[in-house]
Protein backbone atom coordinates (compact mmCIF):
# COMPACT_ATOMS: atom_id res chain seq x y z
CA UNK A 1 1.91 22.91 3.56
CA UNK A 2 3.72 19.42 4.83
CA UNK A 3 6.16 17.79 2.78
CA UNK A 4 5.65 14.49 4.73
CA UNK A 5 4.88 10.96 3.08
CA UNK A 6 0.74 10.42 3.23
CA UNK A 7 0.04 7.64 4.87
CA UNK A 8 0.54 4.03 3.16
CA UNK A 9 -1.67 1.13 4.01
CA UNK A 10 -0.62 -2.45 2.60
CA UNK A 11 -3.13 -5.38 2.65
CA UNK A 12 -1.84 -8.03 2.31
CA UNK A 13 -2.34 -12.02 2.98
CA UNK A 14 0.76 -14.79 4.47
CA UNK A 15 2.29 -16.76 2.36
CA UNK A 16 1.51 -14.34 -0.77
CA UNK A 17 5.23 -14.28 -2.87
CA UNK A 18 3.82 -10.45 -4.96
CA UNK A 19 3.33 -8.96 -0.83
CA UNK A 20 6.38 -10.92 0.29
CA UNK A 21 8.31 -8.75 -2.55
CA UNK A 22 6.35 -5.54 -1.90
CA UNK A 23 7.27 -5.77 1.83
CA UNK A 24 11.02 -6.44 1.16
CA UNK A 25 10.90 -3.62 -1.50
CA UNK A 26 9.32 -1.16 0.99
CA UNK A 27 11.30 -1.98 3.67
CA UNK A 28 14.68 -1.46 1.34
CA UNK A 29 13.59 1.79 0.30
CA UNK A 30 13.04 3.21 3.79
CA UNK A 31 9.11 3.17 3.21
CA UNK A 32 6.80 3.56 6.32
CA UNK A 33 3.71 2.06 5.98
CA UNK A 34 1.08 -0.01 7.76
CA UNK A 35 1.24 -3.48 6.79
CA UNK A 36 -2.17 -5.00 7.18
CA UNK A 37 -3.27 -8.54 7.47
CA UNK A 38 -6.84 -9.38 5.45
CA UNK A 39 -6.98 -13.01 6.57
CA UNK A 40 -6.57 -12.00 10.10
CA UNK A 41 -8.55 -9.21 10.01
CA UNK A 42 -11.68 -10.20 8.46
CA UNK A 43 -12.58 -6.11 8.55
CA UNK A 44 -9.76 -5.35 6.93
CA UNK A 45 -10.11 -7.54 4.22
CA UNK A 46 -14.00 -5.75 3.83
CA UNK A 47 -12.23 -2.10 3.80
CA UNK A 48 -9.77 -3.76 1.09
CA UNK A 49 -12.54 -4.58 -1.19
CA UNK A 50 -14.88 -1.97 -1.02
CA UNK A 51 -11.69 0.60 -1.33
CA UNK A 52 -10.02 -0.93 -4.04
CA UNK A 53 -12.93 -2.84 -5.85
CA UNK A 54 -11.51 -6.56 -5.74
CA UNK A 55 -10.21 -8.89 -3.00
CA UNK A 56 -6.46 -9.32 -4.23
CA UNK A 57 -3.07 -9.02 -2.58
CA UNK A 58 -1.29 -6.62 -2.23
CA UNK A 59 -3.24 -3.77 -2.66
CA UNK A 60 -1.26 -0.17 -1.41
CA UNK A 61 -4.09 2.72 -0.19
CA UNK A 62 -2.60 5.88 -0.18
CA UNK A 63 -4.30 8.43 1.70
CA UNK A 64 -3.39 12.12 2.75
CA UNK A 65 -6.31 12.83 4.75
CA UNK A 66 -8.71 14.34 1.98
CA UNK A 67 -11.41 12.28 1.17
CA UNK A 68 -11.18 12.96 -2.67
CA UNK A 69 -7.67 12.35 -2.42
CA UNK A 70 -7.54 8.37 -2.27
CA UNK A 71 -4.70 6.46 -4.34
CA UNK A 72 -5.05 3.03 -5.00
CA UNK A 73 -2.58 0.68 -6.73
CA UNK A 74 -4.58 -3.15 -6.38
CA UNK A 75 -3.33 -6.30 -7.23
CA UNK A 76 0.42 -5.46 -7.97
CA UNK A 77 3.96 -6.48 -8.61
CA UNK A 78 7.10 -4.27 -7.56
CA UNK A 79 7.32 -3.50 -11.53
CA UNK A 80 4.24 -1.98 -11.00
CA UNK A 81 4.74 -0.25 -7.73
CA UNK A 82 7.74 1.58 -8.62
CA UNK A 83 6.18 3.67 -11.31
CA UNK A 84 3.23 4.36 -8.63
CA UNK A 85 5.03 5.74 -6.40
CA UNK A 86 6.92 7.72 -8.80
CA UNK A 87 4.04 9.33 -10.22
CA UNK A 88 2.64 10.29 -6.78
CA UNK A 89 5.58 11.69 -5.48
CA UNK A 90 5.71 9.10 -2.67
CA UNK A 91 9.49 9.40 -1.54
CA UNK A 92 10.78 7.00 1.45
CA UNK A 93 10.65 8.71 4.72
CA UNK A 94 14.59 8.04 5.72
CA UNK A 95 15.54 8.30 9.99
């Protein structure tokens, strides 16, 4: 069984301050993730909403490959990520 980090995926939109934070905050903490632009990437933004249910950034997908296995934390602060991450067990990934 692997120990690694699932995957992260971060939607998120320019000039937003909360993905701004969440960013920084990931990028502190070691985090790898795939930051993902939903105005640039009109897709994106679709797979956003129909994942999460709502069209706000950020929006953090965690996924470890099984299909019934999909975290989503939508529409959040880093007060709120923290404890998410926590509760999953999502640990940075340090090099």
């Amino acid at each position: 069984m692997s120990t690694a980090t699932p995957p992260l995926k971060l939607y998120i939109k320019p000039g937003c301050p909360w993905c701004t934070q969440a960013v920084g905050y990931l990028n502190e903490q070691g985090f790898h993730y795939e930051p993902i632009d939903v105005l640039s990437d009109p897709a994106s933004y679709d797979e956003m909403k129909r994942l999460s249910g709502q069209s706000l950034t950020p929006t953090l997908v965690v996924h470890d490959g099984d299909p019934g296995n999909l975290k989503i934390l939508p529409d959040f602060g880093v007060d709120e990520l923290i404890p998410f991450l926590r509760e999953h067990g999502i640990t940075p990934e340090r090099t």
